[in-house]
N, C-alpha and C. Protein backbone atom coordinates (compact mmCIF):
# COMPACT_ATOMS: atom_id res chain seq x y z
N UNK A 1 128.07 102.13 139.34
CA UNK A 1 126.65 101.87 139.31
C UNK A 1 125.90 103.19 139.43
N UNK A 2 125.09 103.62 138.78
CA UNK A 2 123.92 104.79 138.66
C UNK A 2 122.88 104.33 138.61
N UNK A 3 121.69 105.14 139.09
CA UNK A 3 120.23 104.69 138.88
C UNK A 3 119.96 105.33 140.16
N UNK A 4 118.53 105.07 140.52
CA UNK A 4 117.74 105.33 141.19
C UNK A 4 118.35 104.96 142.84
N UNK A 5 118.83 105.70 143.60
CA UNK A 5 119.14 105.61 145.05
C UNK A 5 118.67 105.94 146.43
N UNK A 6 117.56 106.88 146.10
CA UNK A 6 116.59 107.21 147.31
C UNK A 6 115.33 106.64 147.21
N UNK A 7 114.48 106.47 148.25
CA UNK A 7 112.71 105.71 148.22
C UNK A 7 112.19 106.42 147.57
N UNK A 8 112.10 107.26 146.38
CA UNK A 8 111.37 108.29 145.74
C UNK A 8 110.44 107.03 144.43
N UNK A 9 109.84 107.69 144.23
CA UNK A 9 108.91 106.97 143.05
C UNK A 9 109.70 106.12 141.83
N UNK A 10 109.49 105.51 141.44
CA UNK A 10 110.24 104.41 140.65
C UNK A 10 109.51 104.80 139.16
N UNK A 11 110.39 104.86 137.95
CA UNK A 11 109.42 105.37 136.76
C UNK A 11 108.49 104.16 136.16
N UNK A 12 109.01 102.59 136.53
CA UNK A 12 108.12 101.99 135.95
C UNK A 12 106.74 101.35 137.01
N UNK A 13 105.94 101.60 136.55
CA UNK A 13 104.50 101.24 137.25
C UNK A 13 105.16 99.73 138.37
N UNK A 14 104.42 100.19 139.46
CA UNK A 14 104.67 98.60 140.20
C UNK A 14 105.51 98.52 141.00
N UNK A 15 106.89 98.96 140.44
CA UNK A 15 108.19 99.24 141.34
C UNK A 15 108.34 99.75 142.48
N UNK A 16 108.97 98.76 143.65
CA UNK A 16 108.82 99.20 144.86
C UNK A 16 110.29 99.16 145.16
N UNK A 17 111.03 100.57 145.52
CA UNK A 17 111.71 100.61 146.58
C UNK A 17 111.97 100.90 147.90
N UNK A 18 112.27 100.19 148.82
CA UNK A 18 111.73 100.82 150.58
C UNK A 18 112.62 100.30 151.20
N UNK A 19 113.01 101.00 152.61
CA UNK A 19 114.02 100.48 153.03
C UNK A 19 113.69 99.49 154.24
N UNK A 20 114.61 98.95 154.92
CA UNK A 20 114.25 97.67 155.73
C UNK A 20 114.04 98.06 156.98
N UNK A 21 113.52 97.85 157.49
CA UNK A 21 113.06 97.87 159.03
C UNK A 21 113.73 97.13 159.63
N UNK A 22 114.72 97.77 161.25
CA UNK A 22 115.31 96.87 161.84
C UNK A 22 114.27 96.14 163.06
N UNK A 23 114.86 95.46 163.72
CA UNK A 23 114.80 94.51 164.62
C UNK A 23 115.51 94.60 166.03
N UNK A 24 115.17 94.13 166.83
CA UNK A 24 116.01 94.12 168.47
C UNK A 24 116.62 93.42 167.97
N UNK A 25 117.65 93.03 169.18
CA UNK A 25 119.14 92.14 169.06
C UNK A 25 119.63 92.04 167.68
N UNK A 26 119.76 92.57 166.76
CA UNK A 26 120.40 92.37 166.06
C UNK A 26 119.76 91.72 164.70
N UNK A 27 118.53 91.85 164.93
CA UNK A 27 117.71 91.33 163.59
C UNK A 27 117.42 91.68 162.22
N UNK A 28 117.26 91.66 161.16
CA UNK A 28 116.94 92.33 160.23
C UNK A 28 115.48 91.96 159.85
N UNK A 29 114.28 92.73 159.92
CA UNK A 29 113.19 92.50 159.30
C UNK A 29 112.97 92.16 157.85
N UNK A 30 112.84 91.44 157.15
CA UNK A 30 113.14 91.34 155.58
C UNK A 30 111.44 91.21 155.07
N UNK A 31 110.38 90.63 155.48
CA UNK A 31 109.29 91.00 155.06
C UNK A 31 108.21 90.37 156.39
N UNK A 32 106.86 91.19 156.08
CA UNK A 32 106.17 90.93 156.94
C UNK A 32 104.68 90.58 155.98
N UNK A 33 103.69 90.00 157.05
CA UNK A 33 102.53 90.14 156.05
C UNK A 33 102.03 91.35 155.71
N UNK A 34 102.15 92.22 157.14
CA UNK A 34 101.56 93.37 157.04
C UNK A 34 101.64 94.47 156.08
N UNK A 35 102.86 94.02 155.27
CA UNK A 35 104.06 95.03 154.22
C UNK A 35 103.27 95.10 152.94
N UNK A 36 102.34 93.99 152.52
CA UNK A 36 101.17 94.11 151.80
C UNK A 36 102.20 93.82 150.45
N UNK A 37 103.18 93.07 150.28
CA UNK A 37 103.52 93.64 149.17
C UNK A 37 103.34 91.88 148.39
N UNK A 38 103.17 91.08 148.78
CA UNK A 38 103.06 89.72 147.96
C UNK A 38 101.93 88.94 148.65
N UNK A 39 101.16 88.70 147.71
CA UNK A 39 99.70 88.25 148.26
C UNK A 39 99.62 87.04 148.27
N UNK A 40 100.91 85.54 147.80
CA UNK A 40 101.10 84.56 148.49
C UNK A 40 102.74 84.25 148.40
N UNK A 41 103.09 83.42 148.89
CA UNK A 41 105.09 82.95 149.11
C UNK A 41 104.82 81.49 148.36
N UNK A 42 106.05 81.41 147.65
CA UNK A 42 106.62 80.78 146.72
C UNK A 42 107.97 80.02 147.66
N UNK A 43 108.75 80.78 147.88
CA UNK A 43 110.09 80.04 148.05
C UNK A 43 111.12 81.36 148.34
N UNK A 44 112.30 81.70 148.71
CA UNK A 44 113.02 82.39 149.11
C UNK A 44 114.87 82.01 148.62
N UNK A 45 115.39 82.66 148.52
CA UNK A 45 116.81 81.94 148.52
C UNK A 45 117.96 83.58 148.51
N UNK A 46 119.07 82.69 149.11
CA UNK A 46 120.30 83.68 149.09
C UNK A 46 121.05 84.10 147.81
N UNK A 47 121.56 84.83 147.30
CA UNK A 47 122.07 84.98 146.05
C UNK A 47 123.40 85.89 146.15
N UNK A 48 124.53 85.28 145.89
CA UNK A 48 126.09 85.79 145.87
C UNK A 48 126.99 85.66 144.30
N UNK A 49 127.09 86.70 144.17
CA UNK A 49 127.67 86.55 142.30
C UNK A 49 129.60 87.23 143.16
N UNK A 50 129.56 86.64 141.65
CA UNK A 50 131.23 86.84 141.51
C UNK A 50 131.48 87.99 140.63
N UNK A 51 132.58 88.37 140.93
CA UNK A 51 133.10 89.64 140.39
C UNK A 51 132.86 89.69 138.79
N UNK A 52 131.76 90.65 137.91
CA UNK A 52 131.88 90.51 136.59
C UNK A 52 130.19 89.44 136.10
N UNK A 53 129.93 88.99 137.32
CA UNK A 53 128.50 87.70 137.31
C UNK A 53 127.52 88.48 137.57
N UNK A 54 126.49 88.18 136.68
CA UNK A 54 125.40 88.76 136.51
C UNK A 54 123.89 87.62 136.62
N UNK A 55 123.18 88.22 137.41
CA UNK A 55 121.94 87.16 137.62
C UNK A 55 120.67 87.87 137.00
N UNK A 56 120.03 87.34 136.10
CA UNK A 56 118.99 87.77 134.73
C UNK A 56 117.82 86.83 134.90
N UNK A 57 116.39 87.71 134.89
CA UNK A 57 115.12 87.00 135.21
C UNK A 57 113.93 87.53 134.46
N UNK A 58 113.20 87.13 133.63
CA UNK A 58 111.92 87.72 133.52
C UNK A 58 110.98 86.44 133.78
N UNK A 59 110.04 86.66 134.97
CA UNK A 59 108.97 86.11 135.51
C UNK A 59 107.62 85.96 134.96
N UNK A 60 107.34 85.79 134.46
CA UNK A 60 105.71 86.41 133.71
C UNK A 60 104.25 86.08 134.35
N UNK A 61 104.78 85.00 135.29
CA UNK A 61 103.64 84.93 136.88
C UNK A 61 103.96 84.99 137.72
N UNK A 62 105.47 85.85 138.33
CA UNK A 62 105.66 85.79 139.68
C UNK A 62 105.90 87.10 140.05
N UNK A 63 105.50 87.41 141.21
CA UNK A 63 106.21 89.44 141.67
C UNK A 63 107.06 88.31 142.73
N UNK A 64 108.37 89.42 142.84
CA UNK A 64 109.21 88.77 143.71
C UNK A 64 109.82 89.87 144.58
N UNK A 65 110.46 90.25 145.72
CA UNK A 65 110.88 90.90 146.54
C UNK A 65 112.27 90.63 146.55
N UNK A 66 113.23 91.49 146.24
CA UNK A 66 115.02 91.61 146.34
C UNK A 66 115.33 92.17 147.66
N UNK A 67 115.54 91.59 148.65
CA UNK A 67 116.13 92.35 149.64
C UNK A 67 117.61 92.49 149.89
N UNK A 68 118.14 93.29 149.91
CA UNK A 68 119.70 93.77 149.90
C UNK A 68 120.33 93.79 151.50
N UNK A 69 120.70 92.71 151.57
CA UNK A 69 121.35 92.62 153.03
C UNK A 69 122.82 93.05 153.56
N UNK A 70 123.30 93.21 152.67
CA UNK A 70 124.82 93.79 152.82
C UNK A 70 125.31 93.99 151.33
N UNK A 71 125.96 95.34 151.43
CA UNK A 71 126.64 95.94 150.28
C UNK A 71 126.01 96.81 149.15
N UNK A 72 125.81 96.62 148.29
CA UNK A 72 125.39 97.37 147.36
C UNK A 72 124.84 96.74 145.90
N UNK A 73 124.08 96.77 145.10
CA UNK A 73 123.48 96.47 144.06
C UNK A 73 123.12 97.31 143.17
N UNK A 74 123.18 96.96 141.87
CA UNK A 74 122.26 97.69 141.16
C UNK A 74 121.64 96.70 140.06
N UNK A 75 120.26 96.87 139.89
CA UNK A 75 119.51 96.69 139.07
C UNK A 75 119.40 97.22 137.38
N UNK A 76 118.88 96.59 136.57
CA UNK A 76 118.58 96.95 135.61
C UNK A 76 116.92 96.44 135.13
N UNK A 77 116.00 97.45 135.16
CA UNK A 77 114.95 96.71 134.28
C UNK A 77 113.95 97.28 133.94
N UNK A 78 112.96 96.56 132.91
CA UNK A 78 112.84 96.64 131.56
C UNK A 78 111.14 96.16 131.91
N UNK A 79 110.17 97.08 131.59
CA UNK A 79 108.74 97.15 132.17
C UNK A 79 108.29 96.39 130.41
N UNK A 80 107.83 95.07 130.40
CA UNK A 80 107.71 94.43 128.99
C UNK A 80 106.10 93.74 129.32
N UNK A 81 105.43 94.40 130.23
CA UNK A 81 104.02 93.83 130.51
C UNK A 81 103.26 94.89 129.25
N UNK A 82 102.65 93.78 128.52
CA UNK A 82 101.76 94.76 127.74
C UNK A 82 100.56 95.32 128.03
N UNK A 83 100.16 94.92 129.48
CA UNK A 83 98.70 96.63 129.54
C UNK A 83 99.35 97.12 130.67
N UNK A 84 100.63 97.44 130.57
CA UNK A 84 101.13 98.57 131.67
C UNK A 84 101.57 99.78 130.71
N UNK A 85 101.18 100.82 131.73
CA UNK A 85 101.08 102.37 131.27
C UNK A 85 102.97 102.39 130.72
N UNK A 86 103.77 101.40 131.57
CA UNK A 86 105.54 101.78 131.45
C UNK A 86 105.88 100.71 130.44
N UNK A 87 104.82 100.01 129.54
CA UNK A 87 105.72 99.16 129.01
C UNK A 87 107.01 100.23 128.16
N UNK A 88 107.70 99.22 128.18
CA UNK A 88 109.16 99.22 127.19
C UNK A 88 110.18 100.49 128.10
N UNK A 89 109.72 100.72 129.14
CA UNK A 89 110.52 102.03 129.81
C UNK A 89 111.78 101.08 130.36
N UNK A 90 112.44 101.77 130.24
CA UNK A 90 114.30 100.87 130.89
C UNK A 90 114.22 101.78 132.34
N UNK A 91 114.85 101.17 133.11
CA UNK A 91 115.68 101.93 134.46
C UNK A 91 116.75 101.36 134.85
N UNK A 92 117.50 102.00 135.67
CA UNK A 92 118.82 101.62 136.27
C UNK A 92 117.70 101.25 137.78
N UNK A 93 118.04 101.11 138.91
CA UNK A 93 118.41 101.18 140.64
C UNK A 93 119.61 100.73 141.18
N UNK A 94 119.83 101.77 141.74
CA UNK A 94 120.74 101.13 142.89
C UNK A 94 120.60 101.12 144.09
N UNK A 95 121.01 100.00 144.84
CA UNK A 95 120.38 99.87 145.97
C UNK A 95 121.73 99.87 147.32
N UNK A 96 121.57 100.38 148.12
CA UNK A 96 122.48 100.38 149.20
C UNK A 96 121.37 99.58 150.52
N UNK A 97 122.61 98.20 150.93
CA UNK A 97 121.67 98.11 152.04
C UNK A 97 121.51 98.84 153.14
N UNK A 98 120.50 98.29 154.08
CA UNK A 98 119.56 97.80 154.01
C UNK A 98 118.16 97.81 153.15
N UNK A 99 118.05 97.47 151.98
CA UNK A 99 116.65 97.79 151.37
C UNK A 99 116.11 97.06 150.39
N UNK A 100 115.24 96.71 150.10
CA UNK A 100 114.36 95.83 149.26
C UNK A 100 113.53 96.48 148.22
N UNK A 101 113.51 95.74 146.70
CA UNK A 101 112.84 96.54 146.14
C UNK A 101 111.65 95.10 145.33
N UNK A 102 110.22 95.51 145.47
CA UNK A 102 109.38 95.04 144.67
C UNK A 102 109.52 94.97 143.49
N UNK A 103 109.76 93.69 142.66
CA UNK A 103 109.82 93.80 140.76
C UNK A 103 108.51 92.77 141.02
N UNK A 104 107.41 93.55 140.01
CA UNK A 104 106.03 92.63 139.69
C UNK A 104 106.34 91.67 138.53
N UNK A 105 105.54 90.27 138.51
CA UNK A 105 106.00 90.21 136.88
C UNK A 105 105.87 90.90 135.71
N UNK A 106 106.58 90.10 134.92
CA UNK A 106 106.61 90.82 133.25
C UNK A 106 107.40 91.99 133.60
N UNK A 107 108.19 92.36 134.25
CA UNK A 107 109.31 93.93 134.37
C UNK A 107 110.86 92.48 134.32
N UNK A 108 111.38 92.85 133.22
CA UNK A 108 112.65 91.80 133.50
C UNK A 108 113.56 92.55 133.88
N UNK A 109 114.91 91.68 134.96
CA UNK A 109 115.58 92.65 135.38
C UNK A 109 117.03 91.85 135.29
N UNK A 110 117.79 92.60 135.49
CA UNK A 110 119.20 91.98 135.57
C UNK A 110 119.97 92.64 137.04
N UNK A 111 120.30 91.98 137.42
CA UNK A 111 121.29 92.38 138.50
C UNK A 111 122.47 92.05 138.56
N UNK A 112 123.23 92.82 139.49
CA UNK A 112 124.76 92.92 139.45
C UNK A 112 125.06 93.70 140.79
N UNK A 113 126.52 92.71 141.84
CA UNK A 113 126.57 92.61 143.19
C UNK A 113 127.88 92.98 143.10
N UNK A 114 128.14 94.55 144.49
CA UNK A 114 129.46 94.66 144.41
C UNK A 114 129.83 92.99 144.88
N UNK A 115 131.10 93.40 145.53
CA UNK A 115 131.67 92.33 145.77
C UNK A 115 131.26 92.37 147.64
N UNK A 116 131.34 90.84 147.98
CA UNK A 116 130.86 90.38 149.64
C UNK A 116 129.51 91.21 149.71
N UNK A 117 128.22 91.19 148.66
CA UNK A 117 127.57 91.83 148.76
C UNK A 117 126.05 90.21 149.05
N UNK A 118 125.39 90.55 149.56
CA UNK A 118 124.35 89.26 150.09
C UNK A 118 122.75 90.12 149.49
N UNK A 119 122.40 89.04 148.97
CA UNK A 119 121.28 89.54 147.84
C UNK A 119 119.72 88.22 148.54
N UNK A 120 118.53 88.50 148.84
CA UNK A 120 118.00 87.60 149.32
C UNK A 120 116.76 87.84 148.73
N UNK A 121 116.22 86.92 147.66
CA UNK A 121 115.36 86.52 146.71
C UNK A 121 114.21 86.29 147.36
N UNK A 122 112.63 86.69 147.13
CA UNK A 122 111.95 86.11 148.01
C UNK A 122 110.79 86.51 146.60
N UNK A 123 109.89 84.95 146.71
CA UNK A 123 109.14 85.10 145.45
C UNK A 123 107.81 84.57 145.87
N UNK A 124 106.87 85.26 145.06
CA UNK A 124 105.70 84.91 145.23
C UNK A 124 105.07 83.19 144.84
N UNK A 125 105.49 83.16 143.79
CA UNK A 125 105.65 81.52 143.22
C UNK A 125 106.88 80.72 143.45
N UNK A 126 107.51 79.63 143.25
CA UNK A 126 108.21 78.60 143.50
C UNK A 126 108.50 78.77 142.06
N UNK A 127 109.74 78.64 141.65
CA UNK A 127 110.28 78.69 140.18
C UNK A 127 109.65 77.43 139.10
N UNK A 128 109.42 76.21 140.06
CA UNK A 128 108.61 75.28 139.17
C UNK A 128 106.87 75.30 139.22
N UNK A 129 106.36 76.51 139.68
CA UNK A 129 105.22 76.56 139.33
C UNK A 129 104.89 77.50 138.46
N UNK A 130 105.79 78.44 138.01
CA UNK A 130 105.90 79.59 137.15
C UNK A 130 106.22 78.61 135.67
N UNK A 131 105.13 78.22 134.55
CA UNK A 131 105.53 77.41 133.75
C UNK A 131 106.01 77.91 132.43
N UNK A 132 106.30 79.87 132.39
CA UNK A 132 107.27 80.57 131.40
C UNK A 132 108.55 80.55 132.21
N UNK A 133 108.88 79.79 132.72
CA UNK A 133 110.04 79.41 133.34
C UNK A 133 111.16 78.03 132.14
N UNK A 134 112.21 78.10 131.78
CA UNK A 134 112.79 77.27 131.66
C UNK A 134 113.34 76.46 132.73
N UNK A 135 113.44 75.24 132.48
CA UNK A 135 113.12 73.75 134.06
C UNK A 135 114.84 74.39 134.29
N UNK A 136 115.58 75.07 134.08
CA UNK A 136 116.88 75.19 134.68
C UNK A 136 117.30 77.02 135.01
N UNK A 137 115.92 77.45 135.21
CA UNK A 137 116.15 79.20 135.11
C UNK A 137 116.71 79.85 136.57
């Protein structure tokens, strides 16, 4: 996996990578309101791929938050909003946890999980209110 590995600026407009803030006893902070980064919640979920499995999304009304809870990730994606300064720009990221990265809509992305790696989805919309959604996406 190659791409982008430190909190440094992201080339496509929007893109947030930051790392996670811990917690006493043993907590992991995964988002707050204060973090400013999704201006309402949708729904949340865990995400575990298999060796070679790949999980593929373009949103076109939702920004969603990837937080990386164990292991390693990398991203792929593809800035396809047409009044953004990055349309059509590609990037790699890779992400080592602990860290979360902001994808706004219209940036489609693909991901891919080493292995025993825990991936935690957190979206601004609910997948059935997003209606460029296919009813099985």
């Amino acid at each position: 996996m190659a791409g982008l590995t430190t909190f440094d600026e992201s080339v496509i407009h929007d893109v947030l990578l930051t790392p996670l803030s811990t917690a006493p006893a043993g907590r992991q902070a995964i988002l707050a309101f204060e973090d400013h980064l999704l201006r309402r919640f949708g729904s949340a979920e865990v995400i575990r791929l298999g060796p070679g499995e790949a999980f593929r999304v373009l949103r076109e009304k939702a920004d969603e938050i990837w937080a990386l809870l164990d292991g390693a990730a990398e991203f792929l994606l593809e800035d396809t909003r047409p009044t953004s300064p990055t349309l059509g720009v590609k990037q790699a990221v890779r992400m080592d946890s602990p860290a979360r990265l902001l994808v706004p809509f219209g940036v489609q992305l693909e991901v891919r999980l080493d292995p025993k790696a825990s991936l935690l989805r957190i979206m601004s919309h609910s997948e059935r209110e997003d209606p460029s959604l296919p009813e099985n996406a």
